[in-house]
Protein backbone atom coordinates (compact mmCIF):
# COMPACT_ATOMS: atom_id res chain seq x y z
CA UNK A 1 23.99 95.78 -57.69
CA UNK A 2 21.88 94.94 -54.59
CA UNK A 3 23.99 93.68 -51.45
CA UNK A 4 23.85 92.25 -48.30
CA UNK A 5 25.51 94.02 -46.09
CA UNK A 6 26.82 92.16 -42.72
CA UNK A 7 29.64 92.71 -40.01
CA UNK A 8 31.84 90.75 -38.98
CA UNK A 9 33.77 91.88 -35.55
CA UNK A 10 32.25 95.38 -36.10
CA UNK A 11 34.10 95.61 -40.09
CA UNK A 12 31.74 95.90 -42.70
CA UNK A 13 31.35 93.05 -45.10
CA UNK A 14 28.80 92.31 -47.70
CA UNK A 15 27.57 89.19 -50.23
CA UNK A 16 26.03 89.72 -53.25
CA UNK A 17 22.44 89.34 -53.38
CA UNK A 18 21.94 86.62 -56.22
CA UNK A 19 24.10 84.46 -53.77
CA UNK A 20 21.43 84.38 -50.94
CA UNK A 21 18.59 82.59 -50.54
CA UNK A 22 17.11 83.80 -47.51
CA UNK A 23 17.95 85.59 -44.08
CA UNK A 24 16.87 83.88 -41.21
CA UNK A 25 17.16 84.50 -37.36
CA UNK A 26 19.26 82.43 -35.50
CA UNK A 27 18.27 79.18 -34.30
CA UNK A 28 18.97 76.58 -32.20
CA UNK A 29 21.78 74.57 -33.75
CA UNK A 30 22.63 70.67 -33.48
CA UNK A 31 26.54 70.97 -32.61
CA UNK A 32 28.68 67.96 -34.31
CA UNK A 33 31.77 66.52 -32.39
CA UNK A 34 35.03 66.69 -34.01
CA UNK A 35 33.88 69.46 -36.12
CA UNK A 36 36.44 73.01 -36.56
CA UNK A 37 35.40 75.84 -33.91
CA UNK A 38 33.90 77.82 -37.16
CA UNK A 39 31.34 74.77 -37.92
CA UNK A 40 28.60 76.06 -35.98
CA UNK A 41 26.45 73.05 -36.04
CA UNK A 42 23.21 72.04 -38.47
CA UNK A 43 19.59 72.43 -38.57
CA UNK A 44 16.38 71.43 -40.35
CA UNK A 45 15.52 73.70 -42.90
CA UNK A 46 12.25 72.98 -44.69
CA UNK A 47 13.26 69.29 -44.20
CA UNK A 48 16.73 69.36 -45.29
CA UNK A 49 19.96 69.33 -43.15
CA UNK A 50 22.38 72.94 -43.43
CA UNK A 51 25.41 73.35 -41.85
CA UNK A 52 25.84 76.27 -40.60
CA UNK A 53 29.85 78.40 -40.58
CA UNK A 54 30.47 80.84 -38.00
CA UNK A 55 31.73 83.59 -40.13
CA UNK A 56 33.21 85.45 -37.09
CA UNK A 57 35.06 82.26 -36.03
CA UNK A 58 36.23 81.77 -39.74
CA UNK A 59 37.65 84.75 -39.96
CA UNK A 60 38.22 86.22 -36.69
CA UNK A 61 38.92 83.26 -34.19
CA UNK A 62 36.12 85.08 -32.17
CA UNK A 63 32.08 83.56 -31.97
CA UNK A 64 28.96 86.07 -33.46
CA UNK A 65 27.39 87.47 -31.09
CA UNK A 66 23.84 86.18 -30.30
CA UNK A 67 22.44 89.62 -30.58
CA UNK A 68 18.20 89.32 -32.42
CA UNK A 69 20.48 91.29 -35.45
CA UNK A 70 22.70 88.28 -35.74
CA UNK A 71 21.57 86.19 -38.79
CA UNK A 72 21.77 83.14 -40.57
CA UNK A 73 22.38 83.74 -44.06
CA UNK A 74 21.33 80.65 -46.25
CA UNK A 75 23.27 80.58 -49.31
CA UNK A 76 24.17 78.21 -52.80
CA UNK A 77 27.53 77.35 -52.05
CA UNK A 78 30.04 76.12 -54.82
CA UNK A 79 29.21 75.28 -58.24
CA UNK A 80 25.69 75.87 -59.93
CA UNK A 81 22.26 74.96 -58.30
CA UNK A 82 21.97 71.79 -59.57
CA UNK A 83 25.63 70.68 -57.90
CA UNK A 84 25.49 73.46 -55.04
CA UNK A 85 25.34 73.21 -51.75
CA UNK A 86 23.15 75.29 -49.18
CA UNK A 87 24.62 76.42 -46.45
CA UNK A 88 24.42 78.82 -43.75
CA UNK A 89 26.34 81.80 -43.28
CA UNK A 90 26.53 83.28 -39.64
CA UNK A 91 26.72 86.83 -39.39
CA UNK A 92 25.87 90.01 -36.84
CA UNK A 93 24.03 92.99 -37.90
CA UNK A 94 21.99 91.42 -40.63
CA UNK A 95 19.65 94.26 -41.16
CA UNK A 96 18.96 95.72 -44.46
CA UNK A 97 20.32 95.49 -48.24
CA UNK A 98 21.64 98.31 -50.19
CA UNK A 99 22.20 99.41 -54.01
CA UNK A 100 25.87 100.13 -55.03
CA UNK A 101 26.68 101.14 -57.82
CA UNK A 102 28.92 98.39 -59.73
CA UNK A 103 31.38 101.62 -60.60
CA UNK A 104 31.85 101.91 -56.74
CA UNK A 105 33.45 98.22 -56.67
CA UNK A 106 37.35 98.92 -55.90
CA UNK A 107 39.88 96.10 -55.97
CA UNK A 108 42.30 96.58 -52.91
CA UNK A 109 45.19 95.06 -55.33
CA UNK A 110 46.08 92.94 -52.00
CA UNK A 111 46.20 88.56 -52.10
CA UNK A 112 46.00 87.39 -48.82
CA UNK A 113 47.24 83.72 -48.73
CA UNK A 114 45.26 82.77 -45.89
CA UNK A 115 42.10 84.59 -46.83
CA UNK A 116 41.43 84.32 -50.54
CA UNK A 117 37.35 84.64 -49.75
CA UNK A 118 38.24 89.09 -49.44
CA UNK A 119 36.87 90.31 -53.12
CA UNK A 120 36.51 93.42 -54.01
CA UNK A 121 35.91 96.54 -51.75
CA UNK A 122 33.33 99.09 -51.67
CA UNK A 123 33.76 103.05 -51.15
CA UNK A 124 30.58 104.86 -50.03
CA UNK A 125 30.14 107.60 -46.97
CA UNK A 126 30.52 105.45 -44.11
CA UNK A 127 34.05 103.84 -45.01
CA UNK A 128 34.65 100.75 -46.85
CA UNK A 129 32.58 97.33 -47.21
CA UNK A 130 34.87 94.04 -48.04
CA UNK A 131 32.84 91.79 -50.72
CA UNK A 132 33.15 88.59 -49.61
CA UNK A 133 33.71 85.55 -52.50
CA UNK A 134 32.13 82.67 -50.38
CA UNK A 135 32.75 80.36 -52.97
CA UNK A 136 36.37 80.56 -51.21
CA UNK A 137 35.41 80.54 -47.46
CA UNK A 138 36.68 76.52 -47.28
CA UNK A 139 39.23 74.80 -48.90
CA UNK A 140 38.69 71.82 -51.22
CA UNK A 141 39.62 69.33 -48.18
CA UNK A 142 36.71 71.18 -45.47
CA UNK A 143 33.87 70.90 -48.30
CA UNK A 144 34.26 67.37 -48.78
CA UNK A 145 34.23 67.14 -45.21
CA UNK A 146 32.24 69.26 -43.95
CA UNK A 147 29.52 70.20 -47.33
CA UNK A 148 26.82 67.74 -48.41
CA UNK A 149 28.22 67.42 -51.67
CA UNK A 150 30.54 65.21 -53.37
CA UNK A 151 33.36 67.89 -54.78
CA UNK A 152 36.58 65.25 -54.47
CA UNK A 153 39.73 66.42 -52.32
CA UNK A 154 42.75 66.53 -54.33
C-alpha cells in the first residue's frame, strides 16, 4: 500500500494514496468571512474553485506552518468521483510517499467521539503513523456548508 505520509503538529499522519490527486505547494488563498478557523480559504485550481481545510487547525486548534514543506493536498472527498468533492488538505512536511505493508496496518481499538477521521495505525522503525479516514474530517452539517456538493444535512 503506497501512502502519503504528512505531520500534523510534529505527529505522524498519513492518507492513502488512491485518495490524492495531487500535492501542491501552498498558495495564496482567498479567505471567506464567517467561515470556521480550520477553513483555510479557496483557490483556482485548473479553473475550478477548492476549499482548502487547515488540517492542523482541524485537529489541533493550532495553524500549519508556512514552511516550502507545507503542502496542499488535493483530494476526492466523500462519495465516488462522479458525486465527490475536491478539496484541499493542508498539511506540513509533505515530502515523500512510502510502501507499507497492508500486514503493518494496526487498529488502536480506541473511538474517539470527537475525532472519528483517526483509522488505523501504522508500526514501522520510526514510531507510529495515524491513517487518517478523511471521508470523516467534517460532519454532515460543515459539508453542506462548507463542500461544493449537495450531500443534505439531516
Amino acid at each position: 500500500m503506497l501512502i502519503l505520509p504528512l505531520y500534523i503538529n510534529n505527529q505522524r499522519y498519513a492518507l492513502a494514496s488512491q485518495q490524492v490527486i495531487e500535492v501542491v505547494p501552498l498558495v495564496t488563498l482567498t479567505t471567506l468571512p464567517h467561515t470556521p478557523e480550520y477553513f483555510a480559504g479557496v483557490f483556482n485550481y485548473r479553473g475550478r474553485v477548492v476549499p482548502v481545510l487547515d488540517l492542523c487547525q482541524l485537529m489541533h486548534g493550532k495553524p500549519c506552518s508556512q514552511n516550502l514543506s507545507s503542502r496542499i493536498i488535493l483530494v476526492n472527498y466523500g462519495g465516488d468521483i462522479a458525486t465527490s468533492s475536491v478539496v484541499g488538505l493542508m498539511a506540513e512536511r509533505v515530502v515523500e510517499t512510502l510502501h507499507k505493508s497492508d500486514l503493518k496496518l494496526v487498529d488502536a481499538n480506541v473511538q474517539i467521539g470527537a475525532a472519528p477521521y483517526l483509522g488505523k495505525m501504522i508500526l514501522d522503525e520510526q514510531g507510529m503513523i495515524q491513517c487518517l479516514q478523511i471521508e470523516y474530517l467534517l460532519s454532515e452539517c460543515e459539508q453542506v456548508f462548507l463542500l461544493p456538493t449537495n450531500i443534505k444535512c439531516g
